[in-house]
N, C-alpha and C. Protein backbone atom coordinates (compact mmCIF):
# COMPACT_ATOMS: atom_id res chain seq x y z
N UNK A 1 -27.18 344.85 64.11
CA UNK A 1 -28.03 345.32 63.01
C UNK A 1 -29.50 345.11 63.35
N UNK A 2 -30.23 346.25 62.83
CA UNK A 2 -31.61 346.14 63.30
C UNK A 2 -32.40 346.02 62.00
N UNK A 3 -33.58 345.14 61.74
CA UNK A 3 -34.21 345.16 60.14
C UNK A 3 -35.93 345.51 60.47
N UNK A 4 -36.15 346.04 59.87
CA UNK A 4 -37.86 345.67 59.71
C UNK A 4 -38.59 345.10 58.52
N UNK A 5 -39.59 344.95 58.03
CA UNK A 5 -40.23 344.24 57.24
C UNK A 5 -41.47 345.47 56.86
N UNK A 6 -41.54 344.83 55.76
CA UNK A 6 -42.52 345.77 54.93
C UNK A 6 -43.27 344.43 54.33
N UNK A 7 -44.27 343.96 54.55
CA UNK A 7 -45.12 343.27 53.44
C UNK A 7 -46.21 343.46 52.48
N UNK A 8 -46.16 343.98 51.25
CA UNK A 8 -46.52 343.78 50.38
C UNK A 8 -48.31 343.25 49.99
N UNK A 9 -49.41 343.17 50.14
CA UNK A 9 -50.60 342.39 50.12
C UNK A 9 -51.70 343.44 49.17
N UNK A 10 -51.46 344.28 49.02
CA UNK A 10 -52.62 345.37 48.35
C UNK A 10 -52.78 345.71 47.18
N UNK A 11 -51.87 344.59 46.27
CA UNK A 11 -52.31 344.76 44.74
C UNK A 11 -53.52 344.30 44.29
N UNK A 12 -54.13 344.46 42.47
CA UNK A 12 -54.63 344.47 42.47
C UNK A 12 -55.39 342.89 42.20
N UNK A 13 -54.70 342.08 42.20
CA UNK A 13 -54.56 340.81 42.03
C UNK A 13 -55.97 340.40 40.63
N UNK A 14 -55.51 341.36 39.52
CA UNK A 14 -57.13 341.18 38.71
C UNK A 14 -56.80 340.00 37.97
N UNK A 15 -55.74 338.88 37.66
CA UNK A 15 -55.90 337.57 37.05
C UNK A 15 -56.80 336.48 38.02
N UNK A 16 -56.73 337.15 39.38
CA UNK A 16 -56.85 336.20 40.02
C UNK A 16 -58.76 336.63 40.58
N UNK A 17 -59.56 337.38 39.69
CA UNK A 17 -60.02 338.13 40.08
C UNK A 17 -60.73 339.29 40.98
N UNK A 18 -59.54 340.02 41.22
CA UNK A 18 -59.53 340.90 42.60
C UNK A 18 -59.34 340.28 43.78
N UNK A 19 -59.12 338.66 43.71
CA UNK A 19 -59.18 338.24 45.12
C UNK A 19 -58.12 338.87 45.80
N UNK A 20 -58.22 339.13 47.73
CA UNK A 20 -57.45 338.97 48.19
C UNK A 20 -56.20 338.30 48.13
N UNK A 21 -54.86 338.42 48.01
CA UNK A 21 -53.93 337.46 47.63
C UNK A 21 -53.40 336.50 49.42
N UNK A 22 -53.75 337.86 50.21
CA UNK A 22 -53.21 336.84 51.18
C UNK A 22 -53.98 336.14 51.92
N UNK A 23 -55.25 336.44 51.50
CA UNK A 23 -56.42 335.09 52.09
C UNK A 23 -55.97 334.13 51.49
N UNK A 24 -55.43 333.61 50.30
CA UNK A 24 -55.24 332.73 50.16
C UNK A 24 -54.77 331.35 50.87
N UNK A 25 -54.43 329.99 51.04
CA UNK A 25 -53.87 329.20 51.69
C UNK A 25 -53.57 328.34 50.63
N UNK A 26 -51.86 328.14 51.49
CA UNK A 26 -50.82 327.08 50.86
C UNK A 26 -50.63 326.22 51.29
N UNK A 27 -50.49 325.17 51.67
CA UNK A 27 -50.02 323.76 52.67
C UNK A 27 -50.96 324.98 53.81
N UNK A 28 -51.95 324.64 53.71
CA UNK A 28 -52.74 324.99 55.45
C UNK A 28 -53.01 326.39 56.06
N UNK A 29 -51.55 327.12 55.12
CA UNK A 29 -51.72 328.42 55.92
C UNK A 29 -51.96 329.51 54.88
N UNK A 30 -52.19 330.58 55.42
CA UNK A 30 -52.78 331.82 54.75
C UNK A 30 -50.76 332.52 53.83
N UNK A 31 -51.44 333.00 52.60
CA UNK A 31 -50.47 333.61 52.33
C UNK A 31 -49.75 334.35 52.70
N UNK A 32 -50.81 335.20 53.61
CA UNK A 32 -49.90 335.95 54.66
C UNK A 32 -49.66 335.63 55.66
N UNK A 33 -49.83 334.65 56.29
CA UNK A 33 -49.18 334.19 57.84
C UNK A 33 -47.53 333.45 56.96
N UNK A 34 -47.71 333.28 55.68
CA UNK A 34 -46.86 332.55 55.27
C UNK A 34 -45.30 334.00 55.22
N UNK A 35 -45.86 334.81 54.74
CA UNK A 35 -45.06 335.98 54.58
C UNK A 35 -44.39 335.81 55.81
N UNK A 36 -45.82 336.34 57.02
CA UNK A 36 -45.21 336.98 58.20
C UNK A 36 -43.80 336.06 59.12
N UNK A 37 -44.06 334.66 58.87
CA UNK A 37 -43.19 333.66 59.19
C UNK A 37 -41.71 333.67 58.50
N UNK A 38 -41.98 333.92 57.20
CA UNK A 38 -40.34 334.58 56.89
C UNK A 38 -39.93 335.85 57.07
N UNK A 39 -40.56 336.34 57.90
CA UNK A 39 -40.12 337.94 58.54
C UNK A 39 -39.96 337.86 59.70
N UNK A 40 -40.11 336.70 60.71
CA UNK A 40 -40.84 336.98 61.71
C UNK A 40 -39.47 337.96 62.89
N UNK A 41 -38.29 337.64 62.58
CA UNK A 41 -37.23 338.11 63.01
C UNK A 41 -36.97 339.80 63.22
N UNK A 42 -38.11 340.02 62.56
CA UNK A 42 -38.22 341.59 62.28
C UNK A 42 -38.48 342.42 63.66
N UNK A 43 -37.74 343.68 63.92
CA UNK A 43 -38.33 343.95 65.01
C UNK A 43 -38.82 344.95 64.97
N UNK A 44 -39.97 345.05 63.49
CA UNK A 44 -41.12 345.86 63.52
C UNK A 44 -41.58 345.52 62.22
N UNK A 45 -43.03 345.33 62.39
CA UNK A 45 -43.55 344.39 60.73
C UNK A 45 -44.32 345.66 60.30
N UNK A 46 -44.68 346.10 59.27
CA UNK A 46 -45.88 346.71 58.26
C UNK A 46 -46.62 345.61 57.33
N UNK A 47 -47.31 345.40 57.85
CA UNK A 47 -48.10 345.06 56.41
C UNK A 47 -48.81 345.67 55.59
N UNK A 48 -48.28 346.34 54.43
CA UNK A 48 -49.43 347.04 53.47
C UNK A 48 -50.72 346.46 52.42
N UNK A 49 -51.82 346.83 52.87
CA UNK A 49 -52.80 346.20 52.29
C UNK A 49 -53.93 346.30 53.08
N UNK A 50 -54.83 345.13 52.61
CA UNK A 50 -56.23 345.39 53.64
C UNK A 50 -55.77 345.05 55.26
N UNK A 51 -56.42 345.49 56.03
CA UNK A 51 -56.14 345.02 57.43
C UNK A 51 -57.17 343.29 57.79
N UNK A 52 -56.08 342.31 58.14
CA UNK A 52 -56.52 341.55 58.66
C UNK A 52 -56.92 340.89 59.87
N UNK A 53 -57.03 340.08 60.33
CA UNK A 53 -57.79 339.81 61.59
C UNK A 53 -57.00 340.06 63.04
N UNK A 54 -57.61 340.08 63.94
CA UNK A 54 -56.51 340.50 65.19
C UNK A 54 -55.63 339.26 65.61
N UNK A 55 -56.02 337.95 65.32
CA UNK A 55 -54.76 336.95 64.96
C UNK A 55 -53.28 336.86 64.72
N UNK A 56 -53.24 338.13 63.81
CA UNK A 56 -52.42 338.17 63.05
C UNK A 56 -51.45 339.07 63.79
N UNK A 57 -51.75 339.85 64.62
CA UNK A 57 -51.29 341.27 65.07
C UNK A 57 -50.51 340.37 66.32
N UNK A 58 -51.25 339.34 66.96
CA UNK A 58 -50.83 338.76 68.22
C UNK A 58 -50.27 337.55 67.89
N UNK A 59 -49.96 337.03 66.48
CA UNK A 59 -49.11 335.73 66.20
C UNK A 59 -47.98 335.57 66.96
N UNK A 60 -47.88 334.32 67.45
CA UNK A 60 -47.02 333.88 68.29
C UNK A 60 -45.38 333.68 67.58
N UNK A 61 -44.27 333.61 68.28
CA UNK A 61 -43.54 334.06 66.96
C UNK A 61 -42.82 335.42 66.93
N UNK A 62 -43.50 336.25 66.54
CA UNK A 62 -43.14 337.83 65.60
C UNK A 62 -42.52 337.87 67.25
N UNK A 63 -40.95 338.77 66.59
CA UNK A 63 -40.10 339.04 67.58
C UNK A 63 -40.72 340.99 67.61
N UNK A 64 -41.33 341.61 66.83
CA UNK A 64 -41.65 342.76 66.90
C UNK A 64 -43.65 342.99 66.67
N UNK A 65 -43.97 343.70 66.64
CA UNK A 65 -45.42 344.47 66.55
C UNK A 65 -45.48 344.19 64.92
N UNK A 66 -47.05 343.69 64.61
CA UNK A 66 -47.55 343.85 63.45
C UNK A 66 -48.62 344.42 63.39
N UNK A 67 -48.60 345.88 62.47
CA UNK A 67 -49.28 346.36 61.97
C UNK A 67 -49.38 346.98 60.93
N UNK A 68 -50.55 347.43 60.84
CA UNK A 68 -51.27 347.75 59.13
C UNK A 68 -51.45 349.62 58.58
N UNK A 69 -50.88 349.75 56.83
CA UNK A 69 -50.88 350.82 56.58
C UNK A 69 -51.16 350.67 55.57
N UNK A 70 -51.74 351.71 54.50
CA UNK A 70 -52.24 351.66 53.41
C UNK A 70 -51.44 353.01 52.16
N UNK A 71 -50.84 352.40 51.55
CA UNK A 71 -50.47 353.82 50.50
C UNK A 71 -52.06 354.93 50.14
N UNK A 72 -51.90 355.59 49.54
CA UNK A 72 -52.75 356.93 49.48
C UNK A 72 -52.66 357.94 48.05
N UNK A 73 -53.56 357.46 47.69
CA UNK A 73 -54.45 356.17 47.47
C UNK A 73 -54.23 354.81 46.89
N UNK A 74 -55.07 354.05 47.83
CA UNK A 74 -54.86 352.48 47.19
C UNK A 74 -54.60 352.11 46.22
N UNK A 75 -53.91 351.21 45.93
CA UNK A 75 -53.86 350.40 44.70
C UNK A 75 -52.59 351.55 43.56
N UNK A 76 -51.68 352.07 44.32
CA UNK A 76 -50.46 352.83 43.85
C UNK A 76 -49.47 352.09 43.39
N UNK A 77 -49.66 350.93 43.50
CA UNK A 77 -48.46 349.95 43.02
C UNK A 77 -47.47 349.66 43.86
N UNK A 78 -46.54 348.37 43.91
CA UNK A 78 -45.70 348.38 44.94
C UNK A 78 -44.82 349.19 45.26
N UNK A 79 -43.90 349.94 44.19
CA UNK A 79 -43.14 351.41 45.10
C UNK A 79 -44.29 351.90 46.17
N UNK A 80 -45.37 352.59 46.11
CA UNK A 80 -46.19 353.43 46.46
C UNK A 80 -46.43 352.63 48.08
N UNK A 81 -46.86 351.43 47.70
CA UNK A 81 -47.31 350.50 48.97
C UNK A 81 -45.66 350.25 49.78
N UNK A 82 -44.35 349.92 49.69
CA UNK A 82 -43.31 350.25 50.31
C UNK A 82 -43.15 351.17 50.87
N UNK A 83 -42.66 352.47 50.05
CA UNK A 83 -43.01 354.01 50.68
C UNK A 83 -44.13 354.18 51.82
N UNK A 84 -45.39 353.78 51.61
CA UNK A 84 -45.94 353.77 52.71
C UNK A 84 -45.48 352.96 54.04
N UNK A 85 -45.36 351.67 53.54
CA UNK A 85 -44.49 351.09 54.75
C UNK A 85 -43.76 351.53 55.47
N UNK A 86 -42.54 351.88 54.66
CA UNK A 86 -41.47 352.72 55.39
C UNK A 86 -41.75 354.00 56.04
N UNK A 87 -42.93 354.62 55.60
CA UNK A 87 -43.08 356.15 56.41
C UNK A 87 -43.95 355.79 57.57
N UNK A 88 -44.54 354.27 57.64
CA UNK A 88 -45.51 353.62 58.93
C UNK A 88 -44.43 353.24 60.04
N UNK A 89 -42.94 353.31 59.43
CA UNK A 89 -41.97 352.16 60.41
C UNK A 89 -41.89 353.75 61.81
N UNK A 90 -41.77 353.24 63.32
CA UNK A 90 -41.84 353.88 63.83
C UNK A 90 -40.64 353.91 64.52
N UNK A 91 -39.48 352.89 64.34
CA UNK A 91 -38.25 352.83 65.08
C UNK A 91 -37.01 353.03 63.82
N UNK A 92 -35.71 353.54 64.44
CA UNK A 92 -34.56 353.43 63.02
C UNK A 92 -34.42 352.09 62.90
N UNK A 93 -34.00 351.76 61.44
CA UNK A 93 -33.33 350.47 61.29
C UNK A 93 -32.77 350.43 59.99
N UNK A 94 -31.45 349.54 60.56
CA UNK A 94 -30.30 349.68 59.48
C UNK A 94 -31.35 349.09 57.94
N UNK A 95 -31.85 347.88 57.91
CA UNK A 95 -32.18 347.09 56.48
C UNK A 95 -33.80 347.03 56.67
N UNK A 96 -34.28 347.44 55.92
CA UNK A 96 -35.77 347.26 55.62
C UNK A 96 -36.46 345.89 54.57
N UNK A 97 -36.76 344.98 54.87
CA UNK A 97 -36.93 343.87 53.96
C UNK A 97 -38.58 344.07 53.20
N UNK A 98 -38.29 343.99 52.37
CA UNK A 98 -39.89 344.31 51.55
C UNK A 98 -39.59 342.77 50.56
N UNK A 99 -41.29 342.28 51.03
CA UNK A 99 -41.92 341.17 50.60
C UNK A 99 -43.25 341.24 50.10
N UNK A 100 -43.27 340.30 48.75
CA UNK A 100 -44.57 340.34 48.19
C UNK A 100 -45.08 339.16 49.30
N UNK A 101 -46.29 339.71 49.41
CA UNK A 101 -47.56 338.51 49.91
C UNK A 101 -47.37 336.87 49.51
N UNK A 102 -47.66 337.54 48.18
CA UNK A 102 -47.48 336.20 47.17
C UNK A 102 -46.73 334.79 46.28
N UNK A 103 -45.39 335.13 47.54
CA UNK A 103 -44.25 334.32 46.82
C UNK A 103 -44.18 333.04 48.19
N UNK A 104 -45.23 331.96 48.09
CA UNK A 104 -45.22 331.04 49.54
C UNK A 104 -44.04 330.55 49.27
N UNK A 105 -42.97 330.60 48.61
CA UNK A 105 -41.57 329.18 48.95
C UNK A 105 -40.62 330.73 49.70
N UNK A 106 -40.62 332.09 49.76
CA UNK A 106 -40.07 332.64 50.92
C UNK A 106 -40.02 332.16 52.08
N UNK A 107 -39.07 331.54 52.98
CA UNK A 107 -39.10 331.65 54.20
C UNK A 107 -38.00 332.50 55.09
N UNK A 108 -37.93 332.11 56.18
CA UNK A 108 -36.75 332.48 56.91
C UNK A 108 -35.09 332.46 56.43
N UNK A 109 -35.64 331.46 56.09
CA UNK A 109 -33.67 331.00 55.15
C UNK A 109 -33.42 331.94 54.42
N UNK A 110 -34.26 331.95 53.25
CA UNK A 110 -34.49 333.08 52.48
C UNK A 110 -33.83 334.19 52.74
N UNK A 111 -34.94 335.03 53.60
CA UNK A 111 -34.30 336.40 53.89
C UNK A 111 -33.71 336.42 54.65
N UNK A 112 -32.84 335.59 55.33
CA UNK A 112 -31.67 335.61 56.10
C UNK A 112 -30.26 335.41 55.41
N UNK A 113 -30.67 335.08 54.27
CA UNK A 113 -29.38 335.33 53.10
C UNK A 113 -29.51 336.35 52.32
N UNK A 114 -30.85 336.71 52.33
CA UNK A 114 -31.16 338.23 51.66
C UNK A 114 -30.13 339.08 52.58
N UNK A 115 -30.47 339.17 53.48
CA UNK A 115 -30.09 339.81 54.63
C UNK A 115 -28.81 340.14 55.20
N UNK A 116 -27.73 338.67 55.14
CA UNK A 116 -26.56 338.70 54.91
C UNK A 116 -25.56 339.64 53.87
N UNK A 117 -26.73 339.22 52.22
CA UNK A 117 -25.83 339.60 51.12
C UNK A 117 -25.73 341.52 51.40
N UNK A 118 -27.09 342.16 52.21
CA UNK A 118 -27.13 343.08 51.96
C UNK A 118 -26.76 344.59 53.16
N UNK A 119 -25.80 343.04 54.10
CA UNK A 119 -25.11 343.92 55.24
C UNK A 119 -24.00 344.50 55.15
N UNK A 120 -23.28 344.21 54.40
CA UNK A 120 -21.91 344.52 53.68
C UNK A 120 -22.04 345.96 53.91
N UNK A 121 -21.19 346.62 54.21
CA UNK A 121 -21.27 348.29 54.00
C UNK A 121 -20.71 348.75 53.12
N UNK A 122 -20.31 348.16 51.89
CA UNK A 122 -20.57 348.42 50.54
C UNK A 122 -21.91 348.32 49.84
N UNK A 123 -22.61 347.74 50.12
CA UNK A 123 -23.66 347.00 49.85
C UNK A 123 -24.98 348.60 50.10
N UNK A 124 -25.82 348.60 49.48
CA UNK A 124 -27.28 349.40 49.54
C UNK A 124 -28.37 348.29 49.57
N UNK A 125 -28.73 347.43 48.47
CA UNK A 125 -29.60 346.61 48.98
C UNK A 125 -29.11 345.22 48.59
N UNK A 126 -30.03 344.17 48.64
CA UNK A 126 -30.19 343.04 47.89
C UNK A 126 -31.14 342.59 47.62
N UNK A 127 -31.38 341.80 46.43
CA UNK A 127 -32.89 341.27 45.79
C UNK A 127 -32.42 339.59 45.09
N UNK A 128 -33.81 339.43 45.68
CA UNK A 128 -34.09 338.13 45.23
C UNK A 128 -34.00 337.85 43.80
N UNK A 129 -32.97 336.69 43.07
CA UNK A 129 -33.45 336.58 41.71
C UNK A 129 -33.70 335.43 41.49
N UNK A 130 -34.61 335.66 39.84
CA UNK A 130 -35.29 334.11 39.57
C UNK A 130 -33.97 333.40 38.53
N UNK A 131 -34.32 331.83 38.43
CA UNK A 131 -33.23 331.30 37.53
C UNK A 131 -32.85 332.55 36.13
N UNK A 132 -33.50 333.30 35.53
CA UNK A 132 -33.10 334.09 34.69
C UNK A 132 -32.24 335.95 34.90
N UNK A 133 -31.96 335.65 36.27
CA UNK A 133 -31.49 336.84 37.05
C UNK A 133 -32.66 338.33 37.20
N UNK A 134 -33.56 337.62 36.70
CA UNK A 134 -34.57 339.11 37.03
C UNK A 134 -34.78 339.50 39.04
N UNK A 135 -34.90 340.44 39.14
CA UNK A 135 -35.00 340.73 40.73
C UNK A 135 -36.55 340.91 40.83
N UNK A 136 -36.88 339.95 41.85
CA UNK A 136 -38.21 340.00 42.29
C UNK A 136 -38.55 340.43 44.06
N UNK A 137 -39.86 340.27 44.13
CA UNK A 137 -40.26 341.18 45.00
C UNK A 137 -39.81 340.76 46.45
N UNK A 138 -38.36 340.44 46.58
CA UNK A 138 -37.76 339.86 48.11
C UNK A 138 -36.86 340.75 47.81
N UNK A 139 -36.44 341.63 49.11
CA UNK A 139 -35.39 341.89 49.25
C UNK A 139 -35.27 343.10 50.58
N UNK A 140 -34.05 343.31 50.78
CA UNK A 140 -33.50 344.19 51.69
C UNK A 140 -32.75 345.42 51.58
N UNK A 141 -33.10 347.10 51.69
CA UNK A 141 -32.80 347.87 51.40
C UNK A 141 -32.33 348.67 52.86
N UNK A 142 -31.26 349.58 52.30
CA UNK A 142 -31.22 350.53 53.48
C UNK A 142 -32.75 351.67 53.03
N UNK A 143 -33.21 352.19 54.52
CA UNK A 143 -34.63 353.16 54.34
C UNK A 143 -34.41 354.29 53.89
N UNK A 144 -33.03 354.97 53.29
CA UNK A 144 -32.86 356.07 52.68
C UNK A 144 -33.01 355.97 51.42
N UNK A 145 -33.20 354.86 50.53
CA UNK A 145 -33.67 354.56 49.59
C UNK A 145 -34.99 354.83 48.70
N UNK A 146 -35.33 354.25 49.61
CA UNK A 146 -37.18 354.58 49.63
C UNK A 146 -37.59 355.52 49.54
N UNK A 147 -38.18 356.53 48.17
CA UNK A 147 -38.84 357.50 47.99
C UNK A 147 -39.77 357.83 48.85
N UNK A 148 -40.01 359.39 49.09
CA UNK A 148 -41.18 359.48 50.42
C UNK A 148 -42.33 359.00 49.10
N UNK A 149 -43.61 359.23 50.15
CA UNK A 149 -44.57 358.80 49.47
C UNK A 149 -45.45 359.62 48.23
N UNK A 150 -45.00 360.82 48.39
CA UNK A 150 -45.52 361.87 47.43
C UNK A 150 -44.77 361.42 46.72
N UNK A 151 -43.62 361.28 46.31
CA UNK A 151 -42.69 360.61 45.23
C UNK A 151 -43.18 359.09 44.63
N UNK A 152 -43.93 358.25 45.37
CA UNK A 152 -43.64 357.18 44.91
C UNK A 152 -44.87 356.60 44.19
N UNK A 153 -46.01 357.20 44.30
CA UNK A 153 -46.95 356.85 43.40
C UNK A 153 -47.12 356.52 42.16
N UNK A 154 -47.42 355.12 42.07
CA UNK A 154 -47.85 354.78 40.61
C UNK A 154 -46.11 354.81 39.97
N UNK A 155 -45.39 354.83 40.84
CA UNK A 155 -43.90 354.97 39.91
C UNK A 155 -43.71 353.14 39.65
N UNK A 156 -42.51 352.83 39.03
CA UNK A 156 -42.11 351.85 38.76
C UNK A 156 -41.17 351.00 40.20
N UNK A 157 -41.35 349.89 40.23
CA UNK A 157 -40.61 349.43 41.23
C UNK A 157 -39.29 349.08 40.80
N UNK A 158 -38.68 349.39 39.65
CA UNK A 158 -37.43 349.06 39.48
C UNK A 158 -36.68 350.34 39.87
N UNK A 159 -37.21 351.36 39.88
CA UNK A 159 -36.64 352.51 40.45
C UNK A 159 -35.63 352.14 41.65
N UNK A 160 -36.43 351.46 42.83
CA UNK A 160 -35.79 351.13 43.93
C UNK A 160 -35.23 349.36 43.42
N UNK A 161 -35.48 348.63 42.81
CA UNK A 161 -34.87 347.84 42.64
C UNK A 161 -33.82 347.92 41.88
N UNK A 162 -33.40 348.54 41.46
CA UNK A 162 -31.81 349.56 40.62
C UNK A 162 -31.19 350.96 41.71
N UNK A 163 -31.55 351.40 42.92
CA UNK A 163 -31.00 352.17 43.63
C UNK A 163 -29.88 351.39 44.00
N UNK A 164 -29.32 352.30 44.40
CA UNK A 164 -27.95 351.82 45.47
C UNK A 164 -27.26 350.97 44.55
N UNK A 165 -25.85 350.30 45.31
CA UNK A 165 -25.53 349.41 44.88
C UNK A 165 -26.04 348.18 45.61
N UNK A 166 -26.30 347.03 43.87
CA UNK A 166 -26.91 346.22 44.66
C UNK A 166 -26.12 345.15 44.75
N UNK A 167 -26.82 343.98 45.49
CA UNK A 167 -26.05 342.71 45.32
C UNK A 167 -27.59 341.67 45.15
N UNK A 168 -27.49 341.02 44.04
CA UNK A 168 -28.63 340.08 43.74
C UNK A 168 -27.72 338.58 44.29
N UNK A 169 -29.05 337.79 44.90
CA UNK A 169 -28.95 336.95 45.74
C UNK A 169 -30.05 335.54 44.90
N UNK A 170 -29.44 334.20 44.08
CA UNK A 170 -29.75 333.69 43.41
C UNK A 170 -30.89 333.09 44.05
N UNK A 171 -32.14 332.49 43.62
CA UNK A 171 -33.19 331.77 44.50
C UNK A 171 -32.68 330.44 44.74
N UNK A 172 -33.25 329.96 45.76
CA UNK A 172 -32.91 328.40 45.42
C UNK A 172 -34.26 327.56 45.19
N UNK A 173 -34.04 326.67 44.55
CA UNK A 173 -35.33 325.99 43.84
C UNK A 173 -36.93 326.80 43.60
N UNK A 174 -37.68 327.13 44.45
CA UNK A 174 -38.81 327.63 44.12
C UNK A 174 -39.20 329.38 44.44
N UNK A 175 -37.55 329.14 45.78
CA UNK A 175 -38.23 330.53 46.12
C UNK A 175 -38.52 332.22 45.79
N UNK A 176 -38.47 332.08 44.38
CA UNK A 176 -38.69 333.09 43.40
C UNK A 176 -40.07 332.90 42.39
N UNK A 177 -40.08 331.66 42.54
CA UNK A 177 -42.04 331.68 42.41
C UNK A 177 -43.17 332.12 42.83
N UNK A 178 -43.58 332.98 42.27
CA UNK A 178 -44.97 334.06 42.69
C UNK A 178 -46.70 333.44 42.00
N UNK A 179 -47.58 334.05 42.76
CA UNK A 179 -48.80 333.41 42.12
C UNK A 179 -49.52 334.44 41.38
N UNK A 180 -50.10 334.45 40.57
CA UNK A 180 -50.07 335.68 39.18
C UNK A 180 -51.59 335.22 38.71
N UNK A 181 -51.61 334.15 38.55
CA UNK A 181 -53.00 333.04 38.29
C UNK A 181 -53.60 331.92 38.77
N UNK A 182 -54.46 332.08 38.29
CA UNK A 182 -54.91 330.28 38.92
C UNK A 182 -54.49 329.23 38.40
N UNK A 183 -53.60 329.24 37.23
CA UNK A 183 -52.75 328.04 36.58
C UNK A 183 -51.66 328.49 37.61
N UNK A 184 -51.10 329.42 38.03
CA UNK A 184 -49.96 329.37 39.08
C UNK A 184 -50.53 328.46 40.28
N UNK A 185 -51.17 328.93 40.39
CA UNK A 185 -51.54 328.73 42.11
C UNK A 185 -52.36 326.84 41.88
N UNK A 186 -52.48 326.46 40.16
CA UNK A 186 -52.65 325.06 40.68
C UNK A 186 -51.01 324.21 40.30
N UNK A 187 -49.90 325.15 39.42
CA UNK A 187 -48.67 324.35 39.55
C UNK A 187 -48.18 324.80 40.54
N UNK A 188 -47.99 325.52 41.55
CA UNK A 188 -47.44 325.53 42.97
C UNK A 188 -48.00 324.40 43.83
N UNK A 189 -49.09 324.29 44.14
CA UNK A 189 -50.01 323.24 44.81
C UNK A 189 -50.19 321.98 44.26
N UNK A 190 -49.95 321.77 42.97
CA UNK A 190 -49.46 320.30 42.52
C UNK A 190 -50.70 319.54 42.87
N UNK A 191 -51.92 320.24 43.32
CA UNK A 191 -53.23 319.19 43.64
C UNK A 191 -54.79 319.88 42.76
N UNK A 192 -55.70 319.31 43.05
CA UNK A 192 -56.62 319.82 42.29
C UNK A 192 -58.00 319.25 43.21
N UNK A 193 -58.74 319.97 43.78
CA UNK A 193 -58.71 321.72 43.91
C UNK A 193 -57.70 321.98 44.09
N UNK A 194 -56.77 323.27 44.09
CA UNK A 194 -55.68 323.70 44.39
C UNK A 194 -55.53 323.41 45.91
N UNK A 195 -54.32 323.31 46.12
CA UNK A 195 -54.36 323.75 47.96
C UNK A 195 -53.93 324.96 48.10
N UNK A 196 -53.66 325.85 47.44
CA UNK A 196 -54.04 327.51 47.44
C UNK A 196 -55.47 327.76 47.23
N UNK A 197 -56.30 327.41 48.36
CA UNK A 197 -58.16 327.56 48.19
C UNK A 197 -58.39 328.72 48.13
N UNK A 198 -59.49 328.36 47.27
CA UNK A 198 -60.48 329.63 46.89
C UNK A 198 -61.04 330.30 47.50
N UNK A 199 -60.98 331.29 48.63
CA UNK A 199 -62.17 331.46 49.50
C UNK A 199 -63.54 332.15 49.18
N UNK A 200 -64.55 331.46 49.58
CA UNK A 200 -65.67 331.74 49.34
C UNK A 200 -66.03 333.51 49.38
N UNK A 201 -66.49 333.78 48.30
CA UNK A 201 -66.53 335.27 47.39
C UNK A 201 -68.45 335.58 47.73
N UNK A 202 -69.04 334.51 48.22
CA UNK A 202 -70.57 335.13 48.55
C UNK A 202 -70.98 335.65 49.32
């Protein structure tokens, strides 16, 4: 089985005001190096959103190429930013894993049980759920799923999170926690200043 990764980074993050979400840092690291580390198995990454530093492209690690695509026009919402992903992926692959930026307790474990639940060939996708069974922004789809991108604008992401048949995959302890605010991002970090830092906006 072959997977790629789609990550998620180009919303509009306005609680948090407009900041970048994956500049952010959690225990040390950037939100998005945090992503890319529970993907890293992928053997072809997208990241949708702003383009970041050439660091990132050459992280040590990534078993495939990381690079950057943007839905059209920005700020289409996550269907829109997936769809783009998937029309950026340049090789076939059986499971496509799409990740928000913003959920740091994702790791490897994670979507490697994502991943499991959603190899089954009964199976279409699987999604991450929180203690109340809602499906959040982890999970693994086959790429026939995925609306092209003229289709997917500004649509709803439950569209594709209700395709196929699914199989939801329970979180364990945190890893269905997302950062939404700055009261999130100071009860994730449990410190004050947060250790999700602020980066300087001047």
């Amino acid at each position: 089985m072959t997977w790629a990764a789609v990550i998620l980074t180009g919303g509009t993050a306005a609680r948090l005001g407009g900041i970048d979400k994956g500049s952010l840092e959690h225990a040390g690291r950037s939100l998005l190096m945090r992503a890319l580390d529970a993907v890293a198995g992928a053997s072809e990454i997208i990241v949708v959103g702003p383009e970041a530093g050439p660091e990132v492209g050459s992280e040590v690690g990534m078993a495939g190429p990381v690079r950057f695509a943007r839905e059209d026009p920005p700020g289409g919402g996550p269907l829109a930013g997936t769809a783009a992903g998937v029309a950026a992926l340049t090789l076939s692959h059986d499971l496509v894993v799409v990740l928000a930026v913003d959920m740091p307790h994702v790791t490897a474990g994670t979507i490697a049980r994502i991943l499991a639940a959603a190899e089954d060939e009964d199976v279409d996708a699987a999604w991450l759920t929180d203690s109340e069974g809602r499906r959040q922004l982890a999970g693994a789809v086959r790429p026939s799923l995925v609306p092209p991108s003229e289709d997917a604008q500004d649509g709803p992401m439950r569209r594709l999170m209700t395709a196929g048949t699914v199989r939801d995959v329970a979180a364990i302890e945190g890893e269905a926690e997302d950062i939404d605010t700055w009261e999130d991002v100071l009860r994730l970090s449990g410190d004050e200043p947060p250790g999700v830092a602020r980066p300087d906006r001047t």
